[in-house]
Protein backbone atom coordinates (compact mmCIF):
# COMPACT_ATOMS: atom_id res chain seq x y z
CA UNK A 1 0.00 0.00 0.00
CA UNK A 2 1.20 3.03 1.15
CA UNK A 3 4.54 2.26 -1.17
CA UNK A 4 2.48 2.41 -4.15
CA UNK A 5 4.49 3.36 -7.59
CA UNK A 6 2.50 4.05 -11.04
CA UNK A 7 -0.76 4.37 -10.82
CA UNK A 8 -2.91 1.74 -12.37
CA UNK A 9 -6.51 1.14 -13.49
CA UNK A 10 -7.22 -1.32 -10.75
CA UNK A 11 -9.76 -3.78 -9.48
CA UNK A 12 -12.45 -0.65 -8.51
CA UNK A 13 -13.38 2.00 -10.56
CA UNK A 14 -14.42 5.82 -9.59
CA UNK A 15 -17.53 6.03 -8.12
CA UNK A 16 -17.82 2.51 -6.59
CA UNK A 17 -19.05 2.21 -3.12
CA UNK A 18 -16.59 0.54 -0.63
CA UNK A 19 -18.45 0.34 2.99
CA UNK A 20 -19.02 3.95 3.50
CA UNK A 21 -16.84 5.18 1.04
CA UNK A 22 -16.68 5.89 -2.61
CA UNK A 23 -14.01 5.44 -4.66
CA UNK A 24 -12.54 8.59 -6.64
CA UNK A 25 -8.92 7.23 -7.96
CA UNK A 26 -6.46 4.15 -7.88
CA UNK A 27 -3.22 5.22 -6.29
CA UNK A 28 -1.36 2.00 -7.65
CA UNK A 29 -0.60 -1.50 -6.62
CA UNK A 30 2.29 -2.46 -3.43
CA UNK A 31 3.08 -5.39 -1.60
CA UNK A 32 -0.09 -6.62 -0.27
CA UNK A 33 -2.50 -5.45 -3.21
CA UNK A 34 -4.58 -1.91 -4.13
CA UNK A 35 -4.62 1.43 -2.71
CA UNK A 36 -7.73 3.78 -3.45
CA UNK A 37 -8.01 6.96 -2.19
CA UNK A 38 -11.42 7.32 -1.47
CA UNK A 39 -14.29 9.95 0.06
CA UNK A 40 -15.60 9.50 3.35
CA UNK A 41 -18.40 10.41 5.28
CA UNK A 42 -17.81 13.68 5.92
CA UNK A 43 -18.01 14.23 1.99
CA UNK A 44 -14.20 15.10 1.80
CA UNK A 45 -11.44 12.44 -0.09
CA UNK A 46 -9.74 12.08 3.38
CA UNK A 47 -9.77 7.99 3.05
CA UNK A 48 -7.30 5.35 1.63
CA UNK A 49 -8.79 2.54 0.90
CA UNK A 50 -6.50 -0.86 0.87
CA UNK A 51 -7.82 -3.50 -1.44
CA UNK A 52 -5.83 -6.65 -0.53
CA UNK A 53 -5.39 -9.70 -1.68
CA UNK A 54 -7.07 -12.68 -0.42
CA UNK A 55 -4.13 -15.62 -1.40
CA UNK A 56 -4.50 -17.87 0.85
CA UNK A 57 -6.61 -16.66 3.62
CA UNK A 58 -10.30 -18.19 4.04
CA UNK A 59 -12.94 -14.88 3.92
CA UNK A 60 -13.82 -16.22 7.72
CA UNK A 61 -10.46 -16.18 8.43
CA UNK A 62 -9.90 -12.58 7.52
CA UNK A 63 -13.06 -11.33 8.64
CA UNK A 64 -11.87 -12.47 12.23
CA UNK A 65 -8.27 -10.79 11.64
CA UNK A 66 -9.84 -7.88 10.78
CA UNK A 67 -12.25 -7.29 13.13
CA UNK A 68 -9.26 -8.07 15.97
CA UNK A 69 -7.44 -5.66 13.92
CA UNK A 70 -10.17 -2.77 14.25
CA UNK A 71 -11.20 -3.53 18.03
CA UNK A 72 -7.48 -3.12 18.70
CA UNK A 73 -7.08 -0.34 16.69
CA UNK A 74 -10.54 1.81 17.09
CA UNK A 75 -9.89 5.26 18.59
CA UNK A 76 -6.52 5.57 18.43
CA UNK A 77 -5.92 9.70 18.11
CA UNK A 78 -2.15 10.17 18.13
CA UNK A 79 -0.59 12.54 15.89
CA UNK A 80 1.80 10.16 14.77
CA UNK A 81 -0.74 7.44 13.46
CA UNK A 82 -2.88 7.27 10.55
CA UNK A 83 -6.05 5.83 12.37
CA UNK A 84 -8.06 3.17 10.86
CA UNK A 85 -11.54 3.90 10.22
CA UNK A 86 -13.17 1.20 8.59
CA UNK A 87 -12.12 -3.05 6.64
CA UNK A 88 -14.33 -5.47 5.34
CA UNK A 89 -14.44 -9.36 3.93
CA UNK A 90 -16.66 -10.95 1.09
CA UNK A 91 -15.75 -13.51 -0.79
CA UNK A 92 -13.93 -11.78 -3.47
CA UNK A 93 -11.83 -8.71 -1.85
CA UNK A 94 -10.55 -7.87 1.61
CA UNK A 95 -9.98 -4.22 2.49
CA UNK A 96 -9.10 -2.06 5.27
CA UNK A 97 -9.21 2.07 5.35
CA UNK A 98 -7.00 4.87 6.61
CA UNK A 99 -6.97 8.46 7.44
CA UNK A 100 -5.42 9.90 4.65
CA UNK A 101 -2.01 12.03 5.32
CA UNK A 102 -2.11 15.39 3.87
CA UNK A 103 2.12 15.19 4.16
CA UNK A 104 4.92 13.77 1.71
CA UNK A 105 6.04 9.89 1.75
CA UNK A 106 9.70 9.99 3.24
CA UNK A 107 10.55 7.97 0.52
CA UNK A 108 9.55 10.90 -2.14
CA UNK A 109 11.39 13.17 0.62
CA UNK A 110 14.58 11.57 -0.26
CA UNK A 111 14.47 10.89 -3.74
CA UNK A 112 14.19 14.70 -3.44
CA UNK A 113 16.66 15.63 -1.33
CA UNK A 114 19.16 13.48 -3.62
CA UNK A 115 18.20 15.31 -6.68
CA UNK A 116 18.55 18.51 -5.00
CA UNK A 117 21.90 17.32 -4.18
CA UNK A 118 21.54 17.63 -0.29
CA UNK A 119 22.21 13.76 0.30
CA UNK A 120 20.77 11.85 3.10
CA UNK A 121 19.85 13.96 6.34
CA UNK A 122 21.96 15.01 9.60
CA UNK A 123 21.92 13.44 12.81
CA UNK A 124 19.49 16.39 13.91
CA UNK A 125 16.70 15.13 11.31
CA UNK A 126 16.98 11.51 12.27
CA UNK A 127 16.73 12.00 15.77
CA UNK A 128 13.35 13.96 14.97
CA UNK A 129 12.10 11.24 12.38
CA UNK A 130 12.85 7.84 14.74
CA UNK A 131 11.89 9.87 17.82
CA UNK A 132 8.43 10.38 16.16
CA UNK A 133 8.05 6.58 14.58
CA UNK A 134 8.97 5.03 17.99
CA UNK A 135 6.18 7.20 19.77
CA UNK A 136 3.83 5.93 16.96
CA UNK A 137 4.82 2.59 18.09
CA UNK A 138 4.51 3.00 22.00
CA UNK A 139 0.77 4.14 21.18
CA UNK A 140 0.20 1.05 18.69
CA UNK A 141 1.97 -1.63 20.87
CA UNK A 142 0.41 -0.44 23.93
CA UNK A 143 -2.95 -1.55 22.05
CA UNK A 144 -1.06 -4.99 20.85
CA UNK A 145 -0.58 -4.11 17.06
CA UNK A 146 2.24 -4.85 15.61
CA UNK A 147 3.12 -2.40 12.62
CA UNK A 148 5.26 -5.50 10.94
CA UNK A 149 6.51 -3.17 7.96
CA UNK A 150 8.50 0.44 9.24
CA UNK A 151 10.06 1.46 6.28
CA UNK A 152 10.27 5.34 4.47
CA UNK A 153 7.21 4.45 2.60
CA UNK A 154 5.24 3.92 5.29
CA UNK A 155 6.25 7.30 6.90
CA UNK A 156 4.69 10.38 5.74
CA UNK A 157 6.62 13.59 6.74
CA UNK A 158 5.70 17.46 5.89
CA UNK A 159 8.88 19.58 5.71
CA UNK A 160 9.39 20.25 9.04
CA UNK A 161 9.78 16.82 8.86
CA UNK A 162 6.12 15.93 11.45
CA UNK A 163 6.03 12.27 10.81
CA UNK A 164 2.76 10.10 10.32
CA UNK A 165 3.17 6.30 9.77
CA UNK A 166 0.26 4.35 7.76
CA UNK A 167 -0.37 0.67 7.29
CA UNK A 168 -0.18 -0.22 10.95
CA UNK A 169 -0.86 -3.83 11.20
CA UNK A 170 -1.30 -5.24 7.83
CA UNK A 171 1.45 -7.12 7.06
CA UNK A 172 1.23 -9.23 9.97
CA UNK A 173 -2.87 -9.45 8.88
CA UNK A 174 -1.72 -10.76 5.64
CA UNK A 175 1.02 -12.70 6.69
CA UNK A 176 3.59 -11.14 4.27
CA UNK A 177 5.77 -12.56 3.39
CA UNK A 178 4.95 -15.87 3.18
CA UNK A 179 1.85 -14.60 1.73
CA UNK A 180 2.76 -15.05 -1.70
CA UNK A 181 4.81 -18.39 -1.21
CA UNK A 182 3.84 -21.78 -2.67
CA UNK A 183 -0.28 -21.84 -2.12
CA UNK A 184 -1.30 -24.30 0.54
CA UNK A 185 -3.39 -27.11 -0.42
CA UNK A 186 -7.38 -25.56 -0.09
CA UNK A 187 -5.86 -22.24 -0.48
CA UNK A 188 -7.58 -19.42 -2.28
CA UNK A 189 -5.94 -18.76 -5.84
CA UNK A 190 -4.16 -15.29 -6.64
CA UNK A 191 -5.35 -14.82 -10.64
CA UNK A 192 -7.87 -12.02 -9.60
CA UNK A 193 -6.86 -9.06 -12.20
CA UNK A 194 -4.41 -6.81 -9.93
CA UNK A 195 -3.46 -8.33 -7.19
CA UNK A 196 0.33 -9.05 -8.50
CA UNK A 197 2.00 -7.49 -6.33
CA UNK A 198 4.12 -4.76 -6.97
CA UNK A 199 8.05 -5.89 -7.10
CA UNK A 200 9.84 -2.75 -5.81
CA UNK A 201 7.37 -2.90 -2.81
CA UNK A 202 7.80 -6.61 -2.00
CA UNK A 203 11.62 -6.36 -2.01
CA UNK A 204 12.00 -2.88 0.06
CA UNK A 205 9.90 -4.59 2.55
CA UNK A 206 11.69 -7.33 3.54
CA UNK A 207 14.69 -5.65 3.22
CA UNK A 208 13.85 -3.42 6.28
CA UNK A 209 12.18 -6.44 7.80
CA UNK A 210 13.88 -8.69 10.97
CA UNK A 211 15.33 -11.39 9.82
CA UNK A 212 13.03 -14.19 11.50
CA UNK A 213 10.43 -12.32 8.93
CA UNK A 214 12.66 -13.44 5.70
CA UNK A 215 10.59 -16.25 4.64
CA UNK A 216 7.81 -16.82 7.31
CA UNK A 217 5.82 -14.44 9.34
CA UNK A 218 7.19 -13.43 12.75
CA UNK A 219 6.29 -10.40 13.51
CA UNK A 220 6.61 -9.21 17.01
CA UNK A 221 7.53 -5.85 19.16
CA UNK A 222 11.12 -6.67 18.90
CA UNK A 223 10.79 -7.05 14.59
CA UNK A 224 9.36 -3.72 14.59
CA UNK A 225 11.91 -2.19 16.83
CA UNK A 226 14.85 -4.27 14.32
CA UNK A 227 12.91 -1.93 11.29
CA UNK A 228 13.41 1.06 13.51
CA UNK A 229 17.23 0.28 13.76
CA UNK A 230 17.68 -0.52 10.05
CA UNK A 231 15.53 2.79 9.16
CA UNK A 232 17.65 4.74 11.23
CA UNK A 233 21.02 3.21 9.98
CA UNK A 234 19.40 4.01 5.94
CA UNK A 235 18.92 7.58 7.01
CA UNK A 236 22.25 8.07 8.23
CA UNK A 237 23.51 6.12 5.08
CA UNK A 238 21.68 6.19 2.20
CA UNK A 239 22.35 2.20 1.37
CA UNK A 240 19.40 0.01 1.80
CA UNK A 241 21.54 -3.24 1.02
CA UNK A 242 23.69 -3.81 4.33
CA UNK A 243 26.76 -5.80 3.82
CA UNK A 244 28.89 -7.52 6.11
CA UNK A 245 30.29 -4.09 7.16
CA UNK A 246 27.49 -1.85 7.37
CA UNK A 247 28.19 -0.35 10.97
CA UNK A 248 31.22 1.25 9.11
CA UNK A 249 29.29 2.52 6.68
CA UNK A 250 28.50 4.78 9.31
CA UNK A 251 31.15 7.92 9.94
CA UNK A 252 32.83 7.71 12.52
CA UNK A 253 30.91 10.81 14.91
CA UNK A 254 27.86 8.46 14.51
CA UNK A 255 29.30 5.84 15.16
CA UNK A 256 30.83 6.92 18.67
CA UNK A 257 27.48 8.20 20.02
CA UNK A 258 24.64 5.63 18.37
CA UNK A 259 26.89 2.87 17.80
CA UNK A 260 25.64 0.98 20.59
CA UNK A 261 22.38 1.80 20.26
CA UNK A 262 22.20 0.44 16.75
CA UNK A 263 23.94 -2.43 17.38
CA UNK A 264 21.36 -3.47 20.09
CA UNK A 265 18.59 -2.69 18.32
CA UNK A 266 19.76 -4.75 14.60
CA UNK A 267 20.81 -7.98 16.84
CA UNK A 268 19.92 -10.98 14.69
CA UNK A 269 18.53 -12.75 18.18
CA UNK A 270 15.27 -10.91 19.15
CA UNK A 271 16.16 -11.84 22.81
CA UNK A 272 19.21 -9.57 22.17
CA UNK A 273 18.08 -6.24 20.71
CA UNK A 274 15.29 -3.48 22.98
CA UNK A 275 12.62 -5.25 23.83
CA UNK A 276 9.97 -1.98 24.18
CA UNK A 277 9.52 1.18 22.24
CA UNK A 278 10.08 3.12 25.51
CA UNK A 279 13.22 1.13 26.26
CA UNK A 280 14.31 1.97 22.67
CA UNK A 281 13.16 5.57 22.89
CA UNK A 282 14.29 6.15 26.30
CA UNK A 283 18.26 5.15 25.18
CA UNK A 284 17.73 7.11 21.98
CA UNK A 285 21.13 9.01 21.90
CA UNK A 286 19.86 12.77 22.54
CA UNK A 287 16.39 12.37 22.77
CA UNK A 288 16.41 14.57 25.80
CA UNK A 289 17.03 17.43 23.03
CA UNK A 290 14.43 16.54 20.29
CA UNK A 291 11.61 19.36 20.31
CA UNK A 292 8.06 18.10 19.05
């Protein structure tokens, strides 16, 4: 979703209903299937509507994930978190809606930024950006979701770089990645037009994923807070392939005061790396600087 590319025609078309929404455009195809953006209620195109697809996942199945997914999710009014406001099941599509952002994806931010020639941002602008995504998570985890995808297309920042993360929760719903593996036997089939996922997507998530997500869902707190540490080390950076030797990627100023930090929270063991937002936030090198 939110990491839609090229926009596409798409399973709906303008001016279909969706629950309590109407569809006005397709955004483009992601990992986990179709975005929409979409009118609401109040008569303004304030929704995103996430058509996804229903591989191998039974309609009762999802219905129950997604109405977990909603009761754990409904009311949440942090300034950091695109709030859910509606998901459905039938037998043909599965979809769940957000709060639209009015801000800029972070990954359009840097594709920016490079052209512009200003290169990746300064430890002052990554402090502000992770400070804000693990405050999103303390208010998400608190209500046990687990995001299961933090990555710069899932963050939405304006240009004093206010952060909003979308998708919360989906990618564990779907069970991505395993999601598009070899179907199980009684599985639904995938050969409804759109729902190919998109490639880009697919690969830039589990690149920021933990690695006990690489081939079959996982997720947990401690994933989320690995994403945090990899997000944090491709701000700094600029890479999103780590090698062998990515902590010296890293110049040497950063790596003297977040070294540590990083290290802890990219351990391969989940045992070994912060085991809490807070606990991550709270050892954040400087956070007792960064002004809201």
């Amino acid at each position: 979703m939110s990491d839609t590319l090229d926009a596409s025609i798409g399973c709906l078309q303008p001016g279909m209903e969706v629950g309590s929404f109407t569809v006005m455009e397709c955004l483009g195809v992601g990992a986990l299937g179709e975005s929409y953006s979409a009118v609401g209620p109040s008569g303004t195109e304030d929704t995103v509507v996430h058509l996804l697809s229903p591989q191998k996942i039974p309609s009762d199945q999802m219905m129950l994930r997604l109405d977990g997914l909603l009761e754990r999710g409904n009311g949440i009014q942090n300034s950091h978190v695109l709030e859910f406001v509606g998901a459905e099941t039938d037998e043909f599509f599965n979809w769940v809606a957000f709060r639209k952002s009015d801000l800029f994806s972070l990954n359009a931010m840097i594709e920016a930024r490079r052209e512009g020639g200003f290169g990746m941002f300064g430890e002052k602008e990554v402090r502000r950006i992770i400070f804000q995504v693990l405050l999103a998570l303390c208010v998400l985890h608190k209500r046990g979701i687990v995001h299961g995808s933090i990555k710069p297309a899932h963050c939405f920042v304006d240009e004093d770089l206010r952060l909003e993360i979308s998708d919360a929760g989906l990618y564990p719903l779907i069970e991505f990645p395993s999601h598009y593996g070899p179907p199980d036997e009684g599985a639904l089939s995938n050969d409804i037009p759109g729902f190919s996922p998109q490639v880009s997507s697919v690969i830039e998530s589990t690149i920021f994923n933990a690695p006990e997500c690489a081939e079959r869902p996982e997720f947990t707190v401690e994933s989320d807070l690995y994403s945090v540490g990899f997000l944090t080390w491709y701000l700094f950076s600029g890479h999103k392939r780590a090698g062998a030797n990515f902590f010296y990627e890293l110049s040497e100023e950063i790596r003297s005061e977040w070294g540590a930090w990083f290290l802890r929270a990219t351990e391969p063991l989940p045992e070994n790396r912060f085991h809490s937002a807070e606990e991550m936030l709270s050892e954040m090198p400087g956070v007792e600087i960064v002004a809201e």
